[in-house]
N, C-alpha and C. Protein backbone atom coordinates (compact mmCIF):
# COMPACT_ATOMS: atom_id res chain seq x y z
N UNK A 1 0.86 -1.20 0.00
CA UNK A 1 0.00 0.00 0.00
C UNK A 1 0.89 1.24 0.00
N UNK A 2 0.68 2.36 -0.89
CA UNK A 2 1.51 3.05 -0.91
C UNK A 2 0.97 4.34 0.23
N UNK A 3 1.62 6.09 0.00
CA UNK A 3 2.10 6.22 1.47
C UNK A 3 0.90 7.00 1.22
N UNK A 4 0.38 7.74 -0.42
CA UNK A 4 -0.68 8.10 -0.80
C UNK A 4 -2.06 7.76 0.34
N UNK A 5 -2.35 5.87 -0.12
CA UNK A 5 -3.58 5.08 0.53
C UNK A 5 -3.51 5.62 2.25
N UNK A 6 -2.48 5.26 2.42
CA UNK A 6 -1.78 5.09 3.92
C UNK A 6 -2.50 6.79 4.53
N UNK A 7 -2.35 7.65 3.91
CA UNK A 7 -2.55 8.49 4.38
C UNK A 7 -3.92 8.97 4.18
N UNK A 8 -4.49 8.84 3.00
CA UNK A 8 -5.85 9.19 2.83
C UNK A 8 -6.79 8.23 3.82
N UNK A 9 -6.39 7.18 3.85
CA UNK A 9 -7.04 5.69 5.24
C UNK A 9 -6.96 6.92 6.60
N UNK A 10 -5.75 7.50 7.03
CA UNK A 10 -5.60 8.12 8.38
C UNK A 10 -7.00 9.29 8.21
N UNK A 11 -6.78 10.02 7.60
CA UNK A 11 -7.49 11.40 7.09
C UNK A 11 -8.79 10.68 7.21
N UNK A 12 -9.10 9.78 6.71
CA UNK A 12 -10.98 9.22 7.16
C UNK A 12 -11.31 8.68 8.15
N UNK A 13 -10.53 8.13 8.73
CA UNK A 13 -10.25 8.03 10.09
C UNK A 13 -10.44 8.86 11.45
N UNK A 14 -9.75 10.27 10.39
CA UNK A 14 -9.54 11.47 11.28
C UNK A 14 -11.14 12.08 11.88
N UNK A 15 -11.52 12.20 10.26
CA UNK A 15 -12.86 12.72 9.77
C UNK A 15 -14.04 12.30 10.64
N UNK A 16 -13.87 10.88 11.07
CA UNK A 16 -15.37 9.96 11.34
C UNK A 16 -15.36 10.16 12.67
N UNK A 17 -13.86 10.09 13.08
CA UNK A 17 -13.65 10.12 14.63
C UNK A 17 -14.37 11.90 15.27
N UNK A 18 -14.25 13.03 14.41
CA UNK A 18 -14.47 14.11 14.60
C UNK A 18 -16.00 14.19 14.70
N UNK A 19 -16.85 13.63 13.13
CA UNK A 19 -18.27 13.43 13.48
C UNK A 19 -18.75 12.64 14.62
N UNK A 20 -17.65 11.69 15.32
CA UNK A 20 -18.40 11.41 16.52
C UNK A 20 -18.76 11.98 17.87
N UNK A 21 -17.42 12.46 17.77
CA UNK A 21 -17.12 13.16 19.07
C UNK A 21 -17.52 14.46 19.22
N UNK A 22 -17.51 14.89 17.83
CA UNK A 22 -18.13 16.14 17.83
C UNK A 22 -16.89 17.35 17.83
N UNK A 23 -17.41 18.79 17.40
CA UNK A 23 -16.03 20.06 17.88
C UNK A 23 -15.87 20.19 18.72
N UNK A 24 -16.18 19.79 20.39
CA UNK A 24 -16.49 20.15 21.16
C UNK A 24 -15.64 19.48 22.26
N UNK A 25 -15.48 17.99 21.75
CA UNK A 25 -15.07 17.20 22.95
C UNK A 25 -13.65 17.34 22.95
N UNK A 26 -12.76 17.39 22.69
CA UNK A 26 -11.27 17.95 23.40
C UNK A 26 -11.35 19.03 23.87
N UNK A 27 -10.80 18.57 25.32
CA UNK A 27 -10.81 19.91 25.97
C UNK A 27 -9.23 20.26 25.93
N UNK A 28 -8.77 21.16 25.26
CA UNK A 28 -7.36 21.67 25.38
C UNK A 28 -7.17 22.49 26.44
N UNK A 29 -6.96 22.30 27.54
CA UNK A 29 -6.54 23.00 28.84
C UNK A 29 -5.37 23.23 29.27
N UNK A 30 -4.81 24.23 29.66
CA UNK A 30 -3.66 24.18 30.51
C UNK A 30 -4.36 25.63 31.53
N UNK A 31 -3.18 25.69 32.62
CA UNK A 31 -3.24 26.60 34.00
C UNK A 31 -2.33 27.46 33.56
N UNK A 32 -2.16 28.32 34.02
CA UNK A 32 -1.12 29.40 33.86
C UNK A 32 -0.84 30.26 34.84
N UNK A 33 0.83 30.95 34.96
CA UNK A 33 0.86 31.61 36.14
C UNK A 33 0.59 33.13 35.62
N UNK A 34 0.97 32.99 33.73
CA UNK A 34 0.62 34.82 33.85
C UNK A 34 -0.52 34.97 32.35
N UNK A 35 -1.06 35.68 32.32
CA UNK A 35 -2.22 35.71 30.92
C UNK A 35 -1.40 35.71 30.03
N UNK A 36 -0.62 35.23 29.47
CA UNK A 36 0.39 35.15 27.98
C UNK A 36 -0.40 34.09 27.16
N UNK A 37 -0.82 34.12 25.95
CA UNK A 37 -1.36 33.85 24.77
C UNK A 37 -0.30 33.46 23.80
N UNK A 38 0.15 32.49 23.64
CA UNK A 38 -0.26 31.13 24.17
C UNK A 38 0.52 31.06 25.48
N UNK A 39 0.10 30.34 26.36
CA UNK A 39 0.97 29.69 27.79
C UNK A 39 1.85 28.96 27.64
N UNK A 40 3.21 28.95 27.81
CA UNK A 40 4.63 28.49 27.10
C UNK A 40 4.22 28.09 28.13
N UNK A 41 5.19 26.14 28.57
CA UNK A 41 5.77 25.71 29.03
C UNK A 41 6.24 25.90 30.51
N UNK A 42 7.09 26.91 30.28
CA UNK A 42 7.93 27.84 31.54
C UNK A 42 6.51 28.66 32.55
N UNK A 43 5.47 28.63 31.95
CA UNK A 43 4.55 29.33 32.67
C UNK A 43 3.15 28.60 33.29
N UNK A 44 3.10 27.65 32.96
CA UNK A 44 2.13 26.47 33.27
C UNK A 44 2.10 26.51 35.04
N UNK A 45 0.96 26.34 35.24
CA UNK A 45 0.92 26.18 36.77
C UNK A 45 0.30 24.58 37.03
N UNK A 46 1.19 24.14 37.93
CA UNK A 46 0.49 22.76 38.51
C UNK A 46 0.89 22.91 39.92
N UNK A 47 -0.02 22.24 40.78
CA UNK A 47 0.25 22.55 42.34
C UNK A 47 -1.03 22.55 42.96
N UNK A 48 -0.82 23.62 44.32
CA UNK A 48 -2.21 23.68 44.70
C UNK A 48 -2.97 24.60 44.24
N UNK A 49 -4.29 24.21 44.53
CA UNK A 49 -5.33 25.51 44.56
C UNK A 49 -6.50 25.71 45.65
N UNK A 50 -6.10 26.78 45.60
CA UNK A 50 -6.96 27.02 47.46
C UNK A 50 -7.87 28.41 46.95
N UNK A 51 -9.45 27.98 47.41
CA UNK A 51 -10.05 28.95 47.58
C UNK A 51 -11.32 29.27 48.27
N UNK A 52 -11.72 30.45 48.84
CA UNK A 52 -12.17 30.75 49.56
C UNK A 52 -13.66 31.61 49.45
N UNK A 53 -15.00 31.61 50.42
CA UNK A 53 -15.51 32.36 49.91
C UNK A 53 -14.97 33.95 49.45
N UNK A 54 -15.50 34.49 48.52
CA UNK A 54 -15.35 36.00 48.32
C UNK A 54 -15.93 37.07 49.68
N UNK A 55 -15.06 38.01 49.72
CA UNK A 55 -15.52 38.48 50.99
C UNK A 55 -17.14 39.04 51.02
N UNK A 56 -17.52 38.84 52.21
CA UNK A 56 -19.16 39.63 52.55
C UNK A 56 -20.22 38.83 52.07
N UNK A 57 -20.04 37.70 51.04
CA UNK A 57 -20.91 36.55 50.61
C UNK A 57 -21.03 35.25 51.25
N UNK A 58 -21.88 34.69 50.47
CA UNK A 58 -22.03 32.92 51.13
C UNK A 58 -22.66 32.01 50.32
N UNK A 59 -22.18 30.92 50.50
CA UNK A 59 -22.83 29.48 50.25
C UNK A 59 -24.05 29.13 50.31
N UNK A 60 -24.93 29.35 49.18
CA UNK A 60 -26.37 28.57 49.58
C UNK A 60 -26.45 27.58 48.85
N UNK A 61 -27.40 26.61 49.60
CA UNK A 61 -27.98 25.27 48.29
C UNK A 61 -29.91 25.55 49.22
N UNK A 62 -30.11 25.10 47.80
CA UNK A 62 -31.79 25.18 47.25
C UNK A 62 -32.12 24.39 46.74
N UNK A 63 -33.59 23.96 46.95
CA UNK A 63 -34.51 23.14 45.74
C UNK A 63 -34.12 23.75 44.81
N UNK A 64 -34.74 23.05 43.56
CA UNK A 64 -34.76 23.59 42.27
C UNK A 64 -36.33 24.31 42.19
N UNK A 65 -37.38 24.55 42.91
CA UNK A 65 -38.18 25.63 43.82
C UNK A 65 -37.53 26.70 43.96
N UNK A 66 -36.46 26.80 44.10
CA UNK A 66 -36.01 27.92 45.01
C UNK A 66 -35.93 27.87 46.52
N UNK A 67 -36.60 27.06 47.12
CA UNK A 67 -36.61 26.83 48.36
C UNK A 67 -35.14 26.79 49.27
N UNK A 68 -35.14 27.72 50.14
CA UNK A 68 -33.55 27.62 50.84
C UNK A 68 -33.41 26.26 52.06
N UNK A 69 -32.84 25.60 51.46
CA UNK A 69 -31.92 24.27 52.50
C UNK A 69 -31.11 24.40 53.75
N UNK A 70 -30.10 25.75 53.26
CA UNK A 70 -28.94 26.00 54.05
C UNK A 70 -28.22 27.03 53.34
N UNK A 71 -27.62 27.81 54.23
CA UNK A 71 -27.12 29.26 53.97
C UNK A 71 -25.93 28.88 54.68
N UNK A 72 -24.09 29.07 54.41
CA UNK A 72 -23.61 28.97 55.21
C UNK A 72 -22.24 30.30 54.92
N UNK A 73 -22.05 30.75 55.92
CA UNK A 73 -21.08 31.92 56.19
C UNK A 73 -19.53 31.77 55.50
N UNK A 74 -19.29 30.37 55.50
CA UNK A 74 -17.72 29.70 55.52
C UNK A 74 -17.84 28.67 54.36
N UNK A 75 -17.00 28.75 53.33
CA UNK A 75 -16.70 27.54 52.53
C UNK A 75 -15.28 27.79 52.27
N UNK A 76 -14.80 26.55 51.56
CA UNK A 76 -13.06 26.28 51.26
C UNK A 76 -13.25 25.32 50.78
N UNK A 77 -12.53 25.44 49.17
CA UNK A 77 -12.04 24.20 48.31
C UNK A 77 -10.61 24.36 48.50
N UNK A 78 -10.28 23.21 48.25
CA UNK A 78 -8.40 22.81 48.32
C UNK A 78 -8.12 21.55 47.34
N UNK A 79 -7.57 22.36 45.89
CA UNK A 79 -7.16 21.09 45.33
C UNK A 79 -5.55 20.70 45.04
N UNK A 80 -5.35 19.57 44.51
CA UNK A 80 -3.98 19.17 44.22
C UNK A 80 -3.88 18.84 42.42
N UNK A 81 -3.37 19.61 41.79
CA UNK A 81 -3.78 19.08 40.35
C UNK A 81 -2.93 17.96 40.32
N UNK A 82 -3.03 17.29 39.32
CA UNK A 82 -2.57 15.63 38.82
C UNK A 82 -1.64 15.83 37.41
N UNK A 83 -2.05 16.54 36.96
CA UNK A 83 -1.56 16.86 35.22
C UNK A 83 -1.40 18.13 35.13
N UNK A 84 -0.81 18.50 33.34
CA UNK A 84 -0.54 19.70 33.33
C UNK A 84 -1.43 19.94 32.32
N UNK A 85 -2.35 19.31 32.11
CA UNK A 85 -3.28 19.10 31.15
C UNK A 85 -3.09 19.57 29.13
N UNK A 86 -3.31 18.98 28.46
CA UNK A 86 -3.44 18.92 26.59
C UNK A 86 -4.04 19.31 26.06
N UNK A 87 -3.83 18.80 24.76
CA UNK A 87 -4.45 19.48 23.46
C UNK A 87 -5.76 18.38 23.80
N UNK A 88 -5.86 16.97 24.28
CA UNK A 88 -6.85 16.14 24.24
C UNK A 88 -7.52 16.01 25.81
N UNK A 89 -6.65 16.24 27.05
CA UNK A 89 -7.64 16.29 27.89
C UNK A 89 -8.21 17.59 28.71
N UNK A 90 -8.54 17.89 29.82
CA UNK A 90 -8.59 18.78 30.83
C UNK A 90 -7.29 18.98 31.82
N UNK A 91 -7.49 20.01 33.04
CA UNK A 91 -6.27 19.79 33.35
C UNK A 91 -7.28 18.90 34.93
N UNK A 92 -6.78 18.12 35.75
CA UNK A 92 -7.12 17.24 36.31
C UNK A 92 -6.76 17.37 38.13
N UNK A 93 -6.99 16.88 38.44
CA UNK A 93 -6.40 17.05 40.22
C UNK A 93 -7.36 15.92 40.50
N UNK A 94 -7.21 16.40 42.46
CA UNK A 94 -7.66 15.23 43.33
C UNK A 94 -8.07 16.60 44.80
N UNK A 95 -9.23 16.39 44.74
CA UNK A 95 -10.02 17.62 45.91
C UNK A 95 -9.43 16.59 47.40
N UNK A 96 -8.32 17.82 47.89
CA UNK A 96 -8.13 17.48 49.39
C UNK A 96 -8.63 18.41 50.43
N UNK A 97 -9.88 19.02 50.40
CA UNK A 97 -10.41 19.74 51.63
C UNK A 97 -11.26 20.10 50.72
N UNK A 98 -12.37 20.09 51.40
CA UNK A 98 -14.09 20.96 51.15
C UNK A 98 -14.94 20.61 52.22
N UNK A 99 -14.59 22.34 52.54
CA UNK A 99 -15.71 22.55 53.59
C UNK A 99 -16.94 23.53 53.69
N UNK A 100 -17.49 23.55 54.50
CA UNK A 100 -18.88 24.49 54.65
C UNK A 100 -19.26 25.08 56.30
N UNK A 101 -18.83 25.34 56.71
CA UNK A 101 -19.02 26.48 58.31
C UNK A 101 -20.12 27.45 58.38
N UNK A 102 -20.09 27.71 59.88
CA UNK A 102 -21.18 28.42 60.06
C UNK A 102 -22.69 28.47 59.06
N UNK A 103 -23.70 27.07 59.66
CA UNK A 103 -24.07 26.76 58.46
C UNK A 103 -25.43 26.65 59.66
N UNK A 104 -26.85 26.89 59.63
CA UNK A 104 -27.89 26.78 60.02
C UNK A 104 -27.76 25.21 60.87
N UNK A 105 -27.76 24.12 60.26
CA UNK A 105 -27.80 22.78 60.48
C UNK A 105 -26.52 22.15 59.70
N UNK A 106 -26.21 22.68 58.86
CA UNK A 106 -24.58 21.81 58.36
C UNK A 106 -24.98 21.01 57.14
N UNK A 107 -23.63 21.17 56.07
CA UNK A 107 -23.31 20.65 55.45
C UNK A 107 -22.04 19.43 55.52
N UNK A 108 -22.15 18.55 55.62
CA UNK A 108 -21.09 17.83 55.44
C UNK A 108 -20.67 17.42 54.41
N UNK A 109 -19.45 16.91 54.15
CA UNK A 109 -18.71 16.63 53.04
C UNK A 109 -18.36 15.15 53.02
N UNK A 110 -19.21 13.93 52.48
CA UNK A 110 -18.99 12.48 52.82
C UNK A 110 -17.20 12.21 51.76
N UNK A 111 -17.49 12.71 50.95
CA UNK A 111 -16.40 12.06 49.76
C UNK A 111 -15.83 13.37 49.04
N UNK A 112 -14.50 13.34 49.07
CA UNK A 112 -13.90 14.88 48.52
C UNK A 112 -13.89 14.30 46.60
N UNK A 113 -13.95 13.41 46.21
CA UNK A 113 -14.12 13.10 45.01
C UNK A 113 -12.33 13.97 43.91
N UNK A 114 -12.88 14.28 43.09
CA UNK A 114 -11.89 14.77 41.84
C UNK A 114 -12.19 16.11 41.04
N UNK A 115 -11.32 17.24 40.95
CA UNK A 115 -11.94 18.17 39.92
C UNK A 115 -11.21 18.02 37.96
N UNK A 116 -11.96 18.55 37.62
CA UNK A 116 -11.35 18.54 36.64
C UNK A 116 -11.32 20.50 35.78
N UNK A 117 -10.97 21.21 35.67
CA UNK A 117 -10.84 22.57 34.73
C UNK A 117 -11.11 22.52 33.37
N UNK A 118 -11.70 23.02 32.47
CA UNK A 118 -12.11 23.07 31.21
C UNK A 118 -12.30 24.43 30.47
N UNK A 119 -11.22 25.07 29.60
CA UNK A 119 -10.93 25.62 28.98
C UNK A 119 -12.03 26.26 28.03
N UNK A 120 -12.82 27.30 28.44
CA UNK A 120 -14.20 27.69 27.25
C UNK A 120 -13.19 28.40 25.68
N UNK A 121 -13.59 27.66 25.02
CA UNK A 121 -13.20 28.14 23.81
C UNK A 121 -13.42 29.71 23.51
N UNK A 122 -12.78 30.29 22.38
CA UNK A 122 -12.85 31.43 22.29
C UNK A 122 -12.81 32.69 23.51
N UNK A 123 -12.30 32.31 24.69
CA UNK A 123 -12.64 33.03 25.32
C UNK A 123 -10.98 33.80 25.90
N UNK A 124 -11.34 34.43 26.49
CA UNK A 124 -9.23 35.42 26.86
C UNK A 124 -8.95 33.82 28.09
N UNK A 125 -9.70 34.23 28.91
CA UNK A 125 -9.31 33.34 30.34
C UNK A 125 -10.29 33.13 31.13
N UNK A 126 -11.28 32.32 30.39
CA UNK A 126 -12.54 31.78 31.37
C UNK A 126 -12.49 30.10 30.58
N UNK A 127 -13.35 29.02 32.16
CA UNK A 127 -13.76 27.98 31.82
C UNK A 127 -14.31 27.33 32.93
N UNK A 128 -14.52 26.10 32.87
CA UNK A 128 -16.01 25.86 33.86
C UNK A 128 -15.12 25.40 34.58
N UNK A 129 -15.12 24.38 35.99
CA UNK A 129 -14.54 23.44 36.63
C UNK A 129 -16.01 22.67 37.03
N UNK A 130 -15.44 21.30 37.33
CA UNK A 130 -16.08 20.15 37.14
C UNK A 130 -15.83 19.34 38.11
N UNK A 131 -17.14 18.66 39.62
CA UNK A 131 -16.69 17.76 40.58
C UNK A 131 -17.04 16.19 40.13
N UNK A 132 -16.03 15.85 40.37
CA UNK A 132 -16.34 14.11 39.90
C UNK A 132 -16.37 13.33 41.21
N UNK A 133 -17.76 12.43 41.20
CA UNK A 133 -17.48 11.99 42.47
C UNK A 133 -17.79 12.20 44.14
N UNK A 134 -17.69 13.63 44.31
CA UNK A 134 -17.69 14.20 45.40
C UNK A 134 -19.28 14.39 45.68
N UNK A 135 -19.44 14.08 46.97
CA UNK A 135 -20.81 13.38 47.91
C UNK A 135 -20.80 14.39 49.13
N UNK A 136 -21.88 15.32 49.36
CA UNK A 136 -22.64 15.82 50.40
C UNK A 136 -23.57 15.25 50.76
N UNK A 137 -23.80 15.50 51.84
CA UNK A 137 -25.21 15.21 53.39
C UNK A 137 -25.51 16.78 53.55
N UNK A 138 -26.72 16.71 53.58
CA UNK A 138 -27.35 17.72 54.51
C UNK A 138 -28.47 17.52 55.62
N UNK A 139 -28.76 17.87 56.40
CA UNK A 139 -29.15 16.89 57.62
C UNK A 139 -30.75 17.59 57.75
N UNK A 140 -31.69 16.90 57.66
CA UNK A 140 -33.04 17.72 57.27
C UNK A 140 -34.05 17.03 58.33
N UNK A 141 -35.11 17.29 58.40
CA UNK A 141 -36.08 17.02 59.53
C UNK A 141 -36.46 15.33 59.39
N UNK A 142 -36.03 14.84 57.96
CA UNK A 142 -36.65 13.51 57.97
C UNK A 142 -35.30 12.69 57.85
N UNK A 143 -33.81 13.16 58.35
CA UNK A 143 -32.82 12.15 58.54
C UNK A 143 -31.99 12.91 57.34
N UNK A 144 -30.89 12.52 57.04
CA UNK A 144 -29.79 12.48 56.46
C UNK A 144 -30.25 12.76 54.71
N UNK A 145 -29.54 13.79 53.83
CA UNK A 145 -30.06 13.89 52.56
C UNK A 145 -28.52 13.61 51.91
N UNK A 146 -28.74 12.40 51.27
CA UNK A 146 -27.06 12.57 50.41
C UNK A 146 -27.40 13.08 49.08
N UNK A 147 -26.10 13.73 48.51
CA UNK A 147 -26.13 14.62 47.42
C UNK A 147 -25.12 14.17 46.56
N UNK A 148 -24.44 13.70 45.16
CA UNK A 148 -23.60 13.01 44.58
C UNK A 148 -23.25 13.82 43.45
N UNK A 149 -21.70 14.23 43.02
CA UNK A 149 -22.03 14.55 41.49
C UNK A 149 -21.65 13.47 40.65
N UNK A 150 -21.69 12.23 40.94
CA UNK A 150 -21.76 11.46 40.42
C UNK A 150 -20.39 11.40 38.97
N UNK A 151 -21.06 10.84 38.11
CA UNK A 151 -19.57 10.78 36.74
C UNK A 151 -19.24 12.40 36.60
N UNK A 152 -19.98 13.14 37.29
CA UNK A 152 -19.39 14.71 36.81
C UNK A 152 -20.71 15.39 36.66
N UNK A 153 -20.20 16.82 37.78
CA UNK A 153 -20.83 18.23 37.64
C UNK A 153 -20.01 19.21 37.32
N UNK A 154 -20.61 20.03 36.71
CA UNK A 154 -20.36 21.31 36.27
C UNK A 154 -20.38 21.81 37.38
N UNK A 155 -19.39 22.99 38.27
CA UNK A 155 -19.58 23.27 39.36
C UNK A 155 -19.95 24.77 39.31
N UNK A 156 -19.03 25.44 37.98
CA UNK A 156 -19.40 26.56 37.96
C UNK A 156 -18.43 27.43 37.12
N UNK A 157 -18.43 28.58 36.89
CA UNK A 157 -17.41 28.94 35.66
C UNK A 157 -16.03 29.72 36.65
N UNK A 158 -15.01 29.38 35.91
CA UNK A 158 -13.44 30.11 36.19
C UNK A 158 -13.25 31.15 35.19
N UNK A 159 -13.01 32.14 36.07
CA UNK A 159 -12.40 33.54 35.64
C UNK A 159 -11.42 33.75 36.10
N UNK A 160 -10.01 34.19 34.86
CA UNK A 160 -8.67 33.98 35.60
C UNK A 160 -8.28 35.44 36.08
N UNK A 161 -7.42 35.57 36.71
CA UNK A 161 -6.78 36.63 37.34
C UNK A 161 -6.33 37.00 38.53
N UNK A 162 -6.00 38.16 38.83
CA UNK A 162 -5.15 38.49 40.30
C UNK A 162 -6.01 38.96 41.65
N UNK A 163 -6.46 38.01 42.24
CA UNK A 163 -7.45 36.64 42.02
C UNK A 163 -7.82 36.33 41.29
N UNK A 164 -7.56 34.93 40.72
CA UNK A 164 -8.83 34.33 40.35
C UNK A 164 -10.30 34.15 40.93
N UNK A 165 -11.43 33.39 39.86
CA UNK A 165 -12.56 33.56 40.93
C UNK A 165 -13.19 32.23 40.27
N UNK A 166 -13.94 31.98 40.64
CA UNK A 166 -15.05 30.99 40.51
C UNK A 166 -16.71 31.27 41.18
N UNK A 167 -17.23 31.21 39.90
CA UNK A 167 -18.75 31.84 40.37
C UNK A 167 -19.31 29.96 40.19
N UNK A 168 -19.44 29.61 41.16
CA UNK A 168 -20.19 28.40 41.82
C UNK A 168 -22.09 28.41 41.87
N UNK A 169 -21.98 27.77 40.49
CA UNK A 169 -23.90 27.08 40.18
C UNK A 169 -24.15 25.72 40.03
N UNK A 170 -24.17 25.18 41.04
CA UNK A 170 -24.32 23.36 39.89
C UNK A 170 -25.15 23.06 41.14
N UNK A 171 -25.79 21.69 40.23
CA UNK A 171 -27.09 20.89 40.69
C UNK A 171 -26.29 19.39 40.78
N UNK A 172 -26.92 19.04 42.23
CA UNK A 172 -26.03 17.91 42.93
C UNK A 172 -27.71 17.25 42.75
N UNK A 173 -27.63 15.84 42.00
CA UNK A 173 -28.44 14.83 42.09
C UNK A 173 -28.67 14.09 43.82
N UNK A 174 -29.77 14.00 44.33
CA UNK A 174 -30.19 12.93 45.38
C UNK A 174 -29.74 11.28 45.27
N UNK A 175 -28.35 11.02 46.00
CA UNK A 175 -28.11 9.39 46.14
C UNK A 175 -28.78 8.72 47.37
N UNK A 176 -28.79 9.13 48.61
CA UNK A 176 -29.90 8.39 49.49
C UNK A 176 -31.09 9.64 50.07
N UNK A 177 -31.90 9.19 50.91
CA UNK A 177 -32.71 10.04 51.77
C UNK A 177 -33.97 9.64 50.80
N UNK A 178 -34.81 8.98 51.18
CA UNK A 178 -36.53 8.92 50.69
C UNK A 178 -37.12 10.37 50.91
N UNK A 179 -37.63 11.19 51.76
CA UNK A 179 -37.72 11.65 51.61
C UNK A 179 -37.42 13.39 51.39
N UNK A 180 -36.32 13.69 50.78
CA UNK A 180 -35.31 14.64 50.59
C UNK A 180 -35.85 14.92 48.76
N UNK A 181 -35.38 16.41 48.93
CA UNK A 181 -35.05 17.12 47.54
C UNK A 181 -34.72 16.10 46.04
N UNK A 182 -35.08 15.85 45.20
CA UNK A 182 -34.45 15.18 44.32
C UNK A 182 -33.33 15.83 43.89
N UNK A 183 -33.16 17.01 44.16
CA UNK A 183 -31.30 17.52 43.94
C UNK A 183 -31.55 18.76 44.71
N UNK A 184 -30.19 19.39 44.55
CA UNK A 184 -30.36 20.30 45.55
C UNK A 184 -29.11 21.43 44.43
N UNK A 185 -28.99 22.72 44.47
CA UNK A 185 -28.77 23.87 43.53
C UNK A 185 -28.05 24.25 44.77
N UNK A 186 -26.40 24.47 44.21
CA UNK A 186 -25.37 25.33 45.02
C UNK A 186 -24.75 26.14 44.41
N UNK A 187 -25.16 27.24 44.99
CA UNK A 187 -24.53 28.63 44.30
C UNK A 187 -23.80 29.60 45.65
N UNK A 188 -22.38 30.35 45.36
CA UNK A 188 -21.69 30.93 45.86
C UNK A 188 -20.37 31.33 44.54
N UNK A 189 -19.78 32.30 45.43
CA UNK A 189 -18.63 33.37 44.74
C UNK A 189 -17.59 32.44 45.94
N UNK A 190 -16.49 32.05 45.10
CA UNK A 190 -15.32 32.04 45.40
C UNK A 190 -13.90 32.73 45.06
N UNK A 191 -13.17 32.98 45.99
CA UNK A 191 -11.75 33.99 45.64
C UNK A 191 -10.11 32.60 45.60
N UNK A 192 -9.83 32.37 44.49
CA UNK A 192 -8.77 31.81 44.42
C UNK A 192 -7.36 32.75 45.26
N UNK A 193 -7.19 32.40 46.77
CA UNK A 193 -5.99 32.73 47.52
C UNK A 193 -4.30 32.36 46.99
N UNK A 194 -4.71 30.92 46.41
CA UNK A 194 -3.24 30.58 46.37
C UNK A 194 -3.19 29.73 45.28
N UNK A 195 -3.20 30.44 44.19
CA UNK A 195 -1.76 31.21 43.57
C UNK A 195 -2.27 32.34 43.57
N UNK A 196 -1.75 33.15 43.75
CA UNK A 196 -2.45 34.57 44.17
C UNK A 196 -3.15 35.08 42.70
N UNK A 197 -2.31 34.57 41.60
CA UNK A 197 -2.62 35.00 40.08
C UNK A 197 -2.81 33.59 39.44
N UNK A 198 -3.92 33.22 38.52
CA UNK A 198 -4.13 31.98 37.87
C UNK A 198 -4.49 32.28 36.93
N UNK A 199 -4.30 31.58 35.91
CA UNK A 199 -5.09 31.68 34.23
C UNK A 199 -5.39 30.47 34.22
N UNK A 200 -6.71 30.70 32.62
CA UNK A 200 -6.87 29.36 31.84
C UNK A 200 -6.98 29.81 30.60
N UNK A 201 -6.04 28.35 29.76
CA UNK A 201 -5.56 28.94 28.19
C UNK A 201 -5.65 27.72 27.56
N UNK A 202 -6.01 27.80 26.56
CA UNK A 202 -5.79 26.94 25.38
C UNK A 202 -4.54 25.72 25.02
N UNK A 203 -4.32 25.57 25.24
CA UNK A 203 -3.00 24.97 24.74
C UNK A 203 -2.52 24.97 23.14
């Protein structure tokens, strides 16, 4: 077979694999320590990420009613990334702290689960982040409500900069409790502390 076949075979290959997956599904992600277009190498951030509510705000989760569950004064994510993330995946970690304080009745945190970051196309330095895994309780008049994001939630969109921020919206599906919420809606403003400056770029 010559290098002609050989190559036109790859190219349809290329083609079918694209109609499956669609434009959409590579997420080309990387972190960054400064907004440079493209993010060289030398500037990639991997490490921790720590963040906090934004000052004077708070943590609520709700029915999808609207109905308020719990209001709480205090939250903190703490992740560890895993990768420096590609042209084919996200960039990846492993959630070591999430909490919720000063909270009416309390949120607990059963399973810190996995995040993942996702790069919005076309955009300078925004993209969503994503909990895999990670399991809340909230403790309600008829016993214990567990909350799951199961293969993956959208948690909420990343905006990079000196802070970064994360505006926190996602809907956590019901894994136990009969009679509890069939999901429950968590929304809050978070302030990325550490790295004091973060991006998200394309690769």
């Amino acid at each position: 077979m010559n290098h002609w076949k050989i190559f036109g075979m790859v190219a349809a290959v290329a083609a079918i694999a694209a109609i499956l997956l669609g434009p959409g599904s590579a997420s080309a992600t990387v972190l960054c320590k400064k907004n440079f277009k493209p993010c060289t190498p030398t500037t990639h951030y991997t490490g921790k990420i720590h963040a906090v509510l934004s000052g004077g705000s708070f943590a609520g989760f709700y029915t999808t009613s609207s109905e308020i569950l719990e209001i709480c004064e205090e939250a903190t994510f703490t992740g560890e990334t895993t990768n420096t993330g590609a042209i084919t995946e996200p960039v990846e970690g492993k959630i070591t702290a999430l909490s919720f304080g000063k909270c009416e009745s309390g949120i607990k945190v059963l399973e810190l689960g996995k995040f993942e970051f996702h790069y919005t196309k076309g955009t300078n330095t925004e993209g969503s982040l994503k909990f895999i895994e990670t399991k809340l309780t909230h403790k309600s008049l008829f016993g214990d409500c567990v909350y799951t994001a199961g293969a993956g939630t959208t948690v909420g969109t990343f905006t990079g900069g000196t802070p970064a921020e994360i505006v926190a919206k996602a809907t956590f599906a019901r894994s136990e409790g009969v009679f509890c919420p069939a999901d429950v809606t968590f929304e809050a403003l978070y302030e990325i502390t550490e790295p004091a400056s973060l991006f998200i770029k394309e690769v």
